[in-house]
N, C-alpha and C. Protein backbone atom coordinates (compact mmCIF):
# COMPACT_ATOMS: atom_id res chain seq x y z
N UNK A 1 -2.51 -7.41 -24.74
CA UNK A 1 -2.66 -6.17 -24.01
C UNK A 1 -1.43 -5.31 -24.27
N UNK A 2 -1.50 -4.03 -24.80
CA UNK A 2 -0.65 -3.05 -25.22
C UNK A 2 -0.01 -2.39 -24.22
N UNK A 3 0.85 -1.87 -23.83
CA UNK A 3 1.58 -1.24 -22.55
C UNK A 3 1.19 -0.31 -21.77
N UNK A 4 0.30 0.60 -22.91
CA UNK A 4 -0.56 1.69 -22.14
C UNK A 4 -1.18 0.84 -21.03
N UNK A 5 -2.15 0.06 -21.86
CA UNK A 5 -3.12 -0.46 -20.91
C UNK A 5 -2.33 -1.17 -19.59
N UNK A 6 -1.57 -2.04 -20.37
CA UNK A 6 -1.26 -2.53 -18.52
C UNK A 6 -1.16 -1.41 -17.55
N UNK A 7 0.13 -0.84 -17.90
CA UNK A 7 0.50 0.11 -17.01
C UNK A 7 -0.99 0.65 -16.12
N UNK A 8 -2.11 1.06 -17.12
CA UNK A 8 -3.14 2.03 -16.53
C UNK A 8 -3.83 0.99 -15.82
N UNK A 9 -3.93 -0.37 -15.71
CA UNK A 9 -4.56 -1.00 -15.35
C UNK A 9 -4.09 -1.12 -13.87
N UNK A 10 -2.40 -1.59 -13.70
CA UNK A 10 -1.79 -1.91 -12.59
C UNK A 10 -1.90 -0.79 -12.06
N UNK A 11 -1.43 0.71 -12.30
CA UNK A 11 -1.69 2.05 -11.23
C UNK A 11 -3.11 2.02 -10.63
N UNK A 12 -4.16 1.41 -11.73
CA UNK A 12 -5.76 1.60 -11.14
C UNK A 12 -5.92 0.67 -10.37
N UNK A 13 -5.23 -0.64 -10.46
CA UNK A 13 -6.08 -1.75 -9.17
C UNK A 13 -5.40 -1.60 -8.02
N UNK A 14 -3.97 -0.74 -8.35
CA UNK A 14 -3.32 -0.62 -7.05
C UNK A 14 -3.57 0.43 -5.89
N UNK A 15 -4.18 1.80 -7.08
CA UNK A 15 -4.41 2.42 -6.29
C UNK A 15 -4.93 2.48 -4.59
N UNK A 16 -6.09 1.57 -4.41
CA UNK A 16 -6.22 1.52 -2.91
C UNK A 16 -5.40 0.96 -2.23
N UNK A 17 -4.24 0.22 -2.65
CA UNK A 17 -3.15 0.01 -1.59
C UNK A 17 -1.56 0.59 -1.78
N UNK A 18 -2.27 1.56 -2.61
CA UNK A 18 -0.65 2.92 -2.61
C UNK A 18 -1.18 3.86 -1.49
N UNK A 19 -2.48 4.11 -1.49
CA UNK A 19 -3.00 5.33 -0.85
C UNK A 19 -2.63 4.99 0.65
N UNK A 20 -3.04 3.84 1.34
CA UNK A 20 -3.55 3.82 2.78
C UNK A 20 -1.93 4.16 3.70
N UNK A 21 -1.00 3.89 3.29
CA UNK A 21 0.61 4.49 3.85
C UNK A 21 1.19 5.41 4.05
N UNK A 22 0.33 6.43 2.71
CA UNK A 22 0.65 7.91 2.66
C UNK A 22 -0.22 8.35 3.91
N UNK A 23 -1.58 8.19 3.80
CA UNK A 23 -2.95 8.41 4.59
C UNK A 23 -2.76 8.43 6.14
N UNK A 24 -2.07 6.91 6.36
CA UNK A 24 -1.41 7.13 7.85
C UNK A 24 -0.40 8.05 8.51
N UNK A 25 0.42 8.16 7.67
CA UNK A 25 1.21 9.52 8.07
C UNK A 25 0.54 10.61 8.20
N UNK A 26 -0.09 10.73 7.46
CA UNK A 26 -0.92 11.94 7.24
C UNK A 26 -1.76 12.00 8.93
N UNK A 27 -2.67 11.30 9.28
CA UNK A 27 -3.58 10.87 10.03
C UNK A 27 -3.25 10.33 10.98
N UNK A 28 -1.73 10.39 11.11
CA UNK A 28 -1.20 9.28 12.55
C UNK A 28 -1.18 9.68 13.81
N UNK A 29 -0.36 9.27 14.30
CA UNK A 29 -0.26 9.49 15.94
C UNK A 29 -1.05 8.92 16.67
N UNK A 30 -1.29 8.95 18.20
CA UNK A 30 -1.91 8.05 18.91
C UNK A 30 -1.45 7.12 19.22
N UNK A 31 -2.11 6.80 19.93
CA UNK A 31 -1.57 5.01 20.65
C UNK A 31 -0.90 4.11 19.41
N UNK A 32 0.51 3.73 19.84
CA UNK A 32 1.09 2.62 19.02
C UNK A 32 0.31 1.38 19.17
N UNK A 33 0.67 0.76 18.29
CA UNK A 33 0.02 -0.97 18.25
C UNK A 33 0.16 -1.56 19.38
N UNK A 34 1.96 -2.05 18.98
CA UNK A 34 2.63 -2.65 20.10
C UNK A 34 2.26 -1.91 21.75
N UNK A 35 1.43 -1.25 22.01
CA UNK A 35 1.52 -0.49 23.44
C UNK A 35 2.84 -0.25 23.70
N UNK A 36 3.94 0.37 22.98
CA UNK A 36 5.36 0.42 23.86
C UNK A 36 5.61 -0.64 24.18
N UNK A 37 5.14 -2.41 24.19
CA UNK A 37 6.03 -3.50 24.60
C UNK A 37 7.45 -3.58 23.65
N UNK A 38 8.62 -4.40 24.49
CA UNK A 38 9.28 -4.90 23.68
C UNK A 38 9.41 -6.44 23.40
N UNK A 39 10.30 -6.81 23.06
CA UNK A 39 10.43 -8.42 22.80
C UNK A 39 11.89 -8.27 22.06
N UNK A 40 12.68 -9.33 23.58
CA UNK A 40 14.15 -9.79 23.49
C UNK A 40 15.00 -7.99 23.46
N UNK A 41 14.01 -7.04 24.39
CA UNK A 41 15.08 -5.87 24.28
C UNK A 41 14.94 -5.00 23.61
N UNK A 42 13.86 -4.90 22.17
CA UNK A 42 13.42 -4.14 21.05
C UNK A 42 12.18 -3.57 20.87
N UNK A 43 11.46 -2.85 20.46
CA UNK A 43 10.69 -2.21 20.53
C UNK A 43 9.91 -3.42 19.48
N UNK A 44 8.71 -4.06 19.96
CA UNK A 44 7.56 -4.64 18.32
C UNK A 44 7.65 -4.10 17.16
N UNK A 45 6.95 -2.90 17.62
CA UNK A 45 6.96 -2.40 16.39
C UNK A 45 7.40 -0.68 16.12
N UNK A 46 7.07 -0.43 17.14
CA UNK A 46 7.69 0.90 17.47
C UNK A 46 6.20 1.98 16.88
N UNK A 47 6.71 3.53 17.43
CA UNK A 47 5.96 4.59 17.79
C UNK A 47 5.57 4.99 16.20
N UNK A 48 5.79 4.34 15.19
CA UNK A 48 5.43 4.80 14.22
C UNK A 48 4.50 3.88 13.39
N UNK A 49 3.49 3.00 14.06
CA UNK A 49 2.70 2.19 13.62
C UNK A 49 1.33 2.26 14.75
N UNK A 50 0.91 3.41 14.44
CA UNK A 50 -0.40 3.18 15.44
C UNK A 50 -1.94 2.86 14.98
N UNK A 51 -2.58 2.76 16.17
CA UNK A 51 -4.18 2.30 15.63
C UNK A 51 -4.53 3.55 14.96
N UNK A 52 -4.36 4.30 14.84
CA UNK A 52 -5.13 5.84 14.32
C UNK A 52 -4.46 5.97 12.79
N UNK A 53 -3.89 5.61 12.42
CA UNK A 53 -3.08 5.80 10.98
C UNK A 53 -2.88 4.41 10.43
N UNK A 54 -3.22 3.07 11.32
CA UNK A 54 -3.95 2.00 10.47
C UNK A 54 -5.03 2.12 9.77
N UNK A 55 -6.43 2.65 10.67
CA UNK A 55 -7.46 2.42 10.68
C UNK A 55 -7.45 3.75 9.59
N UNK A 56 -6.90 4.66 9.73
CA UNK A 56 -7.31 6.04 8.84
C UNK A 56 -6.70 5.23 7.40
N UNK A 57 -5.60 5.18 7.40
CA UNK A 57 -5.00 4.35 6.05
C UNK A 57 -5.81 3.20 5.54
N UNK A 58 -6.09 2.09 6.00
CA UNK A 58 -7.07 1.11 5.69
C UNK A 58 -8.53 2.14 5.45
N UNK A 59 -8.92 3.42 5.79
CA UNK A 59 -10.50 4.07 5.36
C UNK A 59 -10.37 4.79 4.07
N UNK A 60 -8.94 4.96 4.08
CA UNK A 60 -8.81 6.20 2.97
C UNK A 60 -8.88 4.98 1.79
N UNK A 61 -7.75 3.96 1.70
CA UNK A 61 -7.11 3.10 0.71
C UNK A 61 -9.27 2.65 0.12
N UNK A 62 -9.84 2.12 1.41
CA UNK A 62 -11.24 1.29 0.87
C UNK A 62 -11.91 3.04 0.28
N UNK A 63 -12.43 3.61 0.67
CA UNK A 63 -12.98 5.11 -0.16
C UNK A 63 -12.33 5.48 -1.18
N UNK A 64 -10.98 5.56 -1.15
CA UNK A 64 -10.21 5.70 -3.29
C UNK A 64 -11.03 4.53 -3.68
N UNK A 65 -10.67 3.24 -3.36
CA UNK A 65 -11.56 2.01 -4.30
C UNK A 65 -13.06 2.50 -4.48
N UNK A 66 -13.68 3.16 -3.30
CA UNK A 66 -15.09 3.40 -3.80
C UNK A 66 -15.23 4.71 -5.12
N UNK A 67 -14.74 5.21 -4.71
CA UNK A 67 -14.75 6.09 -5.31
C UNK A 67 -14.36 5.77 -6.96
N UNK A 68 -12.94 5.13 -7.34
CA UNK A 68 -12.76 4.39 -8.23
C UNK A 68 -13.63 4.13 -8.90
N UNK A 69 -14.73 2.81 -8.35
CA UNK A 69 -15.62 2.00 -9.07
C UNK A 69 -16.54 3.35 -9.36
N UNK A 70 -17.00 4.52 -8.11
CA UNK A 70 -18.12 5.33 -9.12
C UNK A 70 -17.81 5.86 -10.54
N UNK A 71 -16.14 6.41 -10.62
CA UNK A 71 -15.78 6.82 -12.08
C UNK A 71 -15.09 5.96 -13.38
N UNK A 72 -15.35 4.46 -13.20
CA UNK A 72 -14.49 3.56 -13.36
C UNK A 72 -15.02 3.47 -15.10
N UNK A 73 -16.43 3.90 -14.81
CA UNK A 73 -16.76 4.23 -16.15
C UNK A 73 -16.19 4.85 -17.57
N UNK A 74 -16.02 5.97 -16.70
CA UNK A 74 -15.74 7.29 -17.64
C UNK A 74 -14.51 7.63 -17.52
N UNK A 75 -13.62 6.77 -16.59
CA UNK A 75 -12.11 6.60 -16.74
C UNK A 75 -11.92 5.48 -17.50
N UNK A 76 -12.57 4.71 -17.90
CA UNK A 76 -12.21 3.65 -19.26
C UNK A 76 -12.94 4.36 -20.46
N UNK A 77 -13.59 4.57 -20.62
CA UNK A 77 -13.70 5.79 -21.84
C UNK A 77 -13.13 6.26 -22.04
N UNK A 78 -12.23 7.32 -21.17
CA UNK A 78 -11.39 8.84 -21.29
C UNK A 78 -9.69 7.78 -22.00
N UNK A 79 -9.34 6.59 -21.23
CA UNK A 79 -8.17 5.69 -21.42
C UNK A 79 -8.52 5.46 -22.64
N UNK A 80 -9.59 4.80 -23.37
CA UNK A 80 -10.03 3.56 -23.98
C UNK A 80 -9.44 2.38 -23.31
N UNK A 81 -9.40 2.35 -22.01
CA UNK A 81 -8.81 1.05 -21.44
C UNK A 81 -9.80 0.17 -20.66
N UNK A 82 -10.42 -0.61 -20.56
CA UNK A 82 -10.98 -1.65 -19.60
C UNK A 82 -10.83 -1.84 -18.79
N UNK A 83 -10.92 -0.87 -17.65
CA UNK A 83 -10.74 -0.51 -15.98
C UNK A 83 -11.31 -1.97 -15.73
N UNK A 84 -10.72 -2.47 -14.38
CA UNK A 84 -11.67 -3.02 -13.40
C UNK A 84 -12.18 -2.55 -12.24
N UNK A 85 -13.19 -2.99 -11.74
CA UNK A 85 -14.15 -2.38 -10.72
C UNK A 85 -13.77 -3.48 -8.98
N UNK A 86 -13.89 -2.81 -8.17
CA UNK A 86 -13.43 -3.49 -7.07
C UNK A 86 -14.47 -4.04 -6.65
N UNK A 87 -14.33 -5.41 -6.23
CA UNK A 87 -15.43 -6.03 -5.30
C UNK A 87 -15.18 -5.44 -3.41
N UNK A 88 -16.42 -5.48 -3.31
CA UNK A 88 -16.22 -5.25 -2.05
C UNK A 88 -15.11 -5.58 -1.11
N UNK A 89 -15.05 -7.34 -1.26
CA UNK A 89 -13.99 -7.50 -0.32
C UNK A 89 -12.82 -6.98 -0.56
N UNK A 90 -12.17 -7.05 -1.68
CA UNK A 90 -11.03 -6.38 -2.47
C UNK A 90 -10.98 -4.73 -1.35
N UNK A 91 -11.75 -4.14 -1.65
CA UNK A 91 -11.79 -2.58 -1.54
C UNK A 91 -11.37 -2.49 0.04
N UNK A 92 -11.68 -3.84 1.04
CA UNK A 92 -10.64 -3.70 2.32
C UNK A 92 -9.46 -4.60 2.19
N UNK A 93 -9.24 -5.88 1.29
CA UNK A 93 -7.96 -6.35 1.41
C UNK A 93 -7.01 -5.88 0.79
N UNK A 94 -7.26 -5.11 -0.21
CA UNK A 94 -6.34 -3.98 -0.33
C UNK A 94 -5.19 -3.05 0.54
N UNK A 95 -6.38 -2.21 0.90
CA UNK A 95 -5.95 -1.55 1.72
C UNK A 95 -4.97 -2.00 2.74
N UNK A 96 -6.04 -2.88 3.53
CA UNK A 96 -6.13 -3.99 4.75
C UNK A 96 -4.32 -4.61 4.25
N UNK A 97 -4.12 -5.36 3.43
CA UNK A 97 -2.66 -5.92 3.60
C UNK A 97 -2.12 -4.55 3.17
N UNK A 98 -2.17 -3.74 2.48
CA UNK A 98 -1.29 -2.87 2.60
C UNK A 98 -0.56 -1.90 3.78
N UNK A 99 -1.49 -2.40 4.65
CA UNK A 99 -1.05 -1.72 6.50
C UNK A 99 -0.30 -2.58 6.62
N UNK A 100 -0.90 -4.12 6.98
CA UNK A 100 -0.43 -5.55 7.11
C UNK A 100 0.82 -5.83 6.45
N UNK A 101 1.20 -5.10 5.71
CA UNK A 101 2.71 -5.53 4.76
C UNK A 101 3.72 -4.39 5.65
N UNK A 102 3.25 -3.24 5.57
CA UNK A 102 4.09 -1.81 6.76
C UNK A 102 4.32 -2.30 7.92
N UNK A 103 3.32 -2.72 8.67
CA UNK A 103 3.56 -3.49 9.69
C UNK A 103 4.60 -4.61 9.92
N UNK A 104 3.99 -5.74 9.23
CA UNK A 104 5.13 -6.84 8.65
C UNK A 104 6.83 -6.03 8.66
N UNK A 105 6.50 -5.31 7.94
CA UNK A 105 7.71 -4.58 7.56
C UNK A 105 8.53 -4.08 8.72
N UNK A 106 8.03 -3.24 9.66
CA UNK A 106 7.85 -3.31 10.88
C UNK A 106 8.82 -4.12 11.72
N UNK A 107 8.12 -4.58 12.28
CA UNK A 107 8.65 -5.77 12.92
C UNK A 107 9.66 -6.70 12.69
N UNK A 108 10.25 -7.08 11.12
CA UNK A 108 11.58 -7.55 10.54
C UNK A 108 12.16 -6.25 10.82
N UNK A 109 12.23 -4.64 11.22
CA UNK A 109 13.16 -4.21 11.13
C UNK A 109 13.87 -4.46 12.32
N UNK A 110 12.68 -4.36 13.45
CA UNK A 110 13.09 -4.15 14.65
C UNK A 110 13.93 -5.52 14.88
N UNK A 111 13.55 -6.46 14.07
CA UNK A 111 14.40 -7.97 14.43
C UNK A 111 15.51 -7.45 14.47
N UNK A 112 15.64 -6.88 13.56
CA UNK A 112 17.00 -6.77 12.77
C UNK A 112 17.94 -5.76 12.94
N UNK A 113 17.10 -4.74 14.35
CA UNK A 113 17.62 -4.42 14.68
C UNK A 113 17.65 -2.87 13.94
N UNK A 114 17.07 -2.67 13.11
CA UNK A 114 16.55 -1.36 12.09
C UNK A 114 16.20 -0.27 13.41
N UNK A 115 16.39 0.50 13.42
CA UNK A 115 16.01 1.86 13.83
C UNK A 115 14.28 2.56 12.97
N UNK A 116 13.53 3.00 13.84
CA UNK A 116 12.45 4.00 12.69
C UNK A 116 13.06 4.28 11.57
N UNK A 117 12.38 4.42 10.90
CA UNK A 117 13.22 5.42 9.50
C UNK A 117 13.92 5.14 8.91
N UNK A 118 14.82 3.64 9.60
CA UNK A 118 16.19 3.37 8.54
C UNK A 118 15.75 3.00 7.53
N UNK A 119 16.90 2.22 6.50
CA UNK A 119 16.33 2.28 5.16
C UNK A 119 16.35 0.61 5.26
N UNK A 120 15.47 0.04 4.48
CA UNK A 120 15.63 -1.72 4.49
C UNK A 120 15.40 -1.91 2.56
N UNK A 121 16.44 -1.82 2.17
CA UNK A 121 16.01 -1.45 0.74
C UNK A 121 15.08 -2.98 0.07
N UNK A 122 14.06 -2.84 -0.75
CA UNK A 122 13.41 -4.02 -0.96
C UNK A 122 12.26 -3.78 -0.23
N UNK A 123 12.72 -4.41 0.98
CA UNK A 123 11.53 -4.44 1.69
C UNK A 123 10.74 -3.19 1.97
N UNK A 124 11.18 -2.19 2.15
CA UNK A 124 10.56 -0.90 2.27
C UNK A 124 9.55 -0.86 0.80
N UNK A 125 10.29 -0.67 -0.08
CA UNK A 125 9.37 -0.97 -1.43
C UNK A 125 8.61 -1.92 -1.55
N UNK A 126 8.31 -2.93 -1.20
CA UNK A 126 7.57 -3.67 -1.58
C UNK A 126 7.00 -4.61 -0.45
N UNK A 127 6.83 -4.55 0.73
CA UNK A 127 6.36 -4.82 1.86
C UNK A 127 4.54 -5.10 1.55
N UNK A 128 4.24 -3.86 1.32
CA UNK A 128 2.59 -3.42 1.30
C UNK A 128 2.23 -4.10 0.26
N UNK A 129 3.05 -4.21 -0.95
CA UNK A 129 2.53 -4.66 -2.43
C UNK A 129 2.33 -6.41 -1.69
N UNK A 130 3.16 -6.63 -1.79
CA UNK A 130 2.85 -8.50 -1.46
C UNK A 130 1.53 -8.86 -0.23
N UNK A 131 1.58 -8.02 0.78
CA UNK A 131 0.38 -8.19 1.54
C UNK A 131 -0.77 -8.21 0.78
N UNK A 132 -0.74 -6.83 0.14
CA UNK A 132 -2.19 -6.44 -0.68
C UNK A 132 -2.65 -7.37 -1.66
N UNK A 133 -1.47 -7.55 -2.48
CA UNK A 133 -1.74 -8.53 -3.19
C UNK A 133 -2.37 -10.11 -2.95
N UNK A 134 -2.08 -10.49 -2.21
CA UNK A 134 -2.03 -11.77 -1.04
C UNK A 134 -3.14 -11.73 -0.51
N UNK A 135 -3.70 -10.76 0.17
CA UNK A 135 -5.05 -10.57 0.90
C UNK A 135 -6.36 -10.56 -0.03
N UNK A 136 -5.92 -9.69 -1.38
CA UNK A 136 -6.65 -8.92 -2.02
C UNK A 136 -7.25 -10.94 -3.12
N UNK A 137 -6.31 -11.52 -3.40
CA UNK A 137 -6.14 -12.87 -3.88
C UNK A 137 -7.25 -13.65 -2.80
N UNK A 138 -6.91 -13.80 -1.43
CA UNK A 138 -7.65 -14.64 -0.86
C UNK A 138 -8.71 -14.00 -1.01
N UNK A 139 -9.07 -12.77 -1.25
CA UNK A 139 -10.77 -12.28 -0.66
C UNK A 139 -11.18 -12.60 -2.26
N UNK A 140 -10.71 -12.54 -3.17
CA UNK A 140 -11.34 -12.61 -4.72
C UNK A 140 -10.46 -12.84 -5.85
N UNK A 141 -10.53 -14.36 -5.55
CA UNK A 141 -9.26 -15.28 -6.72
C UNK A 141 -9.37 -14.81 -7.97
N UNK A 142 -10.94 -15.56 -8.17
CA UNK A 142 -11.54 -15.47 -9.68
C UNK A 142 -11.01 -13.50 -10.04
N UNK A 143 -11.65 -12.35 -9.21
CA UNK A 143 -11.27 -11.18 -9.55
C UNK A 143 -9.54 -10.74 -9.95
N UNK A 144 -8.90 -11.61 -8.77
CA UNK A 144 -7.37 -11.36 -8.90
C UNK A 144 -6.58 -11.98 -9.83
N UNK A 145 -7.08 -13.01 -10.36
CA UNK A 145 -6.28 -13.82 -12.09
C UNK A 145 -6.82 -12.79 -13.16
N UNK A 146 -8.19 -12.23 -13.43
CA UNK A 146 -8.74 -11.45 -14.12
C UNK A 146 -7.51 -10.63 -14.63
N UNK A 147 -7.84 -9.84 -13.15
CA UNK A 147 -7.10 -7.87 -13.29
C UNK A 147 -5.36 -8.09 -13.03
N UNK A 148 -5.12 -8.96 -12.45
CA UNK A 148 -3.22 -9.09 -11.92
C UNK A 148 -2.76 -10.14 -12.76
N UNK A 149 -3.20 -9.88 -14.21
CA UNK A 149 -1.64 -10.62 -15.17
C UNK A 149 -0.70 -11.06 -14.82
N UNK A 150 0.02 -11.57 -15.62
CA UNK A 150 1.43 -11.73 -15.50
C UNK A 150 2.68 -9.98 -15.86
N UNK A 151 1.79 -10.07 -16.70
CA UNK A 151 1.91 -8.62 -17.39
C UNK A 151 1.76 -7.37 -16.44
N UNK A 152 0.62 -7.29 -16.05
CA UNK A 152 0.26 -6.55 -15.13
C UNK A 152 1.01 -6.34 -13.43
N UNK A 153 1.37 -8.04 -13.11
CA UNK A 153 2.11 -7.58 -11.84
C UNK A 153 3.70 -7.45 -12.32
N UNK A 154 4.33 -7.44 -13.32
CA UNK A 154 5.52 -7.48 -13.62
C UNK A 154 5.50 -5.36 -13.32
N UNK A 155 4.87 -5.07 -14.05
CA UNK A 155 4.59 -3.30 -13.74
C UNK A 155 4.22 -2.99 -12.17
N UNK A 156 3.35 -3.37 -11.73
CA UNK A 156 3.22 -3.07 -10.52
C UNK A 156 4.71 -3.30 -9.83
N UNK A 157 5.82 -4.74 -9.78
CA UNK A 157 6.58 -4.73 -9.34
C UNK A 157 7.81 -3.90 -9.90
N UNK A 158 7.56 -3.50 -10.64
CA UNK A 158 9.09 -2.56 -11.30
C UNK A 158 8.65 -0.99 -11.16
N UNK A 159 7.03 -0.67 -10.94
CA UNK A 159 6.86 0.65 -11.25
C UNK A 159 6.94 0.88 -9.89
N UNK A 160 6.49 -0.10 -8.43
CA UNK A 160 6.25 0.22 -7.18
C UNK A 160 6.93 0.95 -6.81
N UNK A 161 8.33 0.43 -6.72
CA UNK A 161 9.80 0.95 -6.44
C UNK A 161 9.76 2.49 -6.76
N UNK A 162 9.78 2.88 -7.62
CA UNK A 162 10.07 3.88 -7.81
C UNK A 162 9.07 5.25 -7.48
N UNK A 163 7.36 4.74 -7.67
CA UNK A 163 6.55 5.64 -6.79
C UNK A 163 7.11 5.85 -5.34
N UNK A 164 7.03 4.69 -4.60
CA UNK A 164 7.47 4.99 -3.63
C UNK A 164 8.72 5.87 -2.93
N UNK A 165 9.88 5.70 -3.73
CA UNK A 165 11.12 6.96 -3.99
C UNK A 165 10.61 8.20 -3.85
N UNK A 166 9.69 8.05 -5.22
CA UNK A 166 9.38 9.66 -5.43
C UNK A 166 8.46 10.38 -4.52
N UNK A 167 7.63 9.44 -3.78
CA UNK A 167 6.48 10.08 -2.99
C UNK A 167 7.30 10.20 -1.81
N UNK A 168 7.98 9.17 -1.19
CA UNK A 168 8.63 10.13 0.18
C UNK A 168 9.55 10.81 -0.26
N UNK A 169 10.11 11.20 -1.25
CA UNK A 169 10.85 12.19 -1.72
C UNK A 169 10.15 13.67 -1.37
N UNK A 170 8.94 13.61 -2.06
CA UNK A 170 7.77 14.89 -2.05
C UNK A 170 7.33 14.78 -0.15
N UNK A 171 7.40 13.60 0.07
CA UNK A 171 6.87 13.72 1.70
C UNK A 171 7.73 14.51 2.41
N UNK A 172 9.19 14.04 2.34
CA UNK A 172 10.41 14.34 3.13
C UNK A 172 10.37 15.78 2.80
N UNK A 173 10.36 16.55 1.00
CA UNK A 173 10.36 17.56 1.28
C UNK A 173 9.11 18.74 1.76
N UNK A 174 8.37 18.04 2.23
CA UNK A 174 6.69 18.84 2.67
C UNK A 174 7.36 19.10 4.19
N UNK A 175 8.29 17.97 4.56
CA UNK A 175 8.14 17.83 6.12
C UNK A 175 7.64 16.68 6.82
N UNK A 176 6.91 15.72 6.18
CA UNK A 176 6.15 14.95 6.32
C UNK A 176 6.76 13.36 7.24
N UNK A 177 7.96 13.57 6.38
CA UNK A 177 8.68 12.46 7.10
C UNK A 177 9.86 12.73 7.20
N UNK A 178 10.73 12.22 8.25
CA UNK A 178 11.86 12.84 8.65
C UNK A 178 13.47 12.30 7.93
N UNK A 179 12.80 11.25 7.21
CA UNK A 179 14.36 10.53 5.88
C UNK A 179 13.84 10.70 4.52
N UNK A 180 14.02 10.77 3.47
CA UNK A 180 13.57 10.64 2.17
C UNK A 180 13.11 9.33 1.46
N UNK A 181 13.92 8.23 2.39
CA UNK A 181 13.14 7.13 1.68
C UNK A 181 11.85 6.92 2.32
């Protein structure tokens, strides 16, 4: 497999679990998870993880996958690359750990004593990827050895990092979020 292709392969299977993080911001507010509890003095998870920007993030992340598989065609034509197509379950464990990893993420900050917004370098980047991945594995093995190489997740893990930079970069300067990372 030639570099183009990976690369186009890892941006395409990832796509539904890049989308659902942006989506919640976008779509958030409302009731937090945690209800405002704390634990040992700290907030769970705090005011920036609610049911309304899970559930919107987990709808958007599974609809890119649908959507995906309708053009998955004629986006491997247009590449010459050999897209893969999402199985159903995929198209919510995607998404689905990609909340599940923010969250996760979440909650080690507050251990730790993190503030909203601070920066947790690592983990901020790559929180969502290991959920998704992980979830996306249990719902469809046989699918996830297929499409997630060795090759393939080596890009996903070196290219993640740096989407993520650049998109709350573009967020922070819309307004969107109140730090740049």
């Amino acid at each position: 497999m030639g570099v183009f292709e990976t690369v186009a392969i890892a941006l395409w299977a990832m796509l539904p679990a890049y989308v659902p993080n942006n989506a919640a911001v976008l779509a958030g507010g409302g009731r937090p998870i945690d209800g405002g509890r704390t634990w040992n003095g700290r907030r769970i998870l705090g005011d920036g993880k609610t049911w309304r920007g899970t559930a919107m993030g987990i709808l958007a992340g599974a609809l890119l996958g649908v959507a995906l598989n309708a053009v998955e065609a004629s986006a491997s034509d247009l590449l010459g690359v050999a897209l893969p197509t999402f199985p159903a379950a995929v198209l919510l464990a995607l998404p689905a750990g990609a909340m599940l990893g923010d969250i996760a993420a979440s909650f080690l900050k507050r251990r730790t004593g993190r503030q909203r917004g601070a920066a947790f370098p690592g983990v901020d980047q790559l929180d969502f990827v290991v959920f998704a991945l992980l979830l996306a594995f249990l719902a469809a093995p046989d699918w996830f050895g297929e499409v997630f190489t060795l090759s393939v997740l080596v890009v996903v893990v070196v290219v993640t990092p740096l989407l993520h930079l650049v998109t709350n970069a573009i967020a922070y300067a819309l307004g969107l979020k109140d730090e740049p990372w």
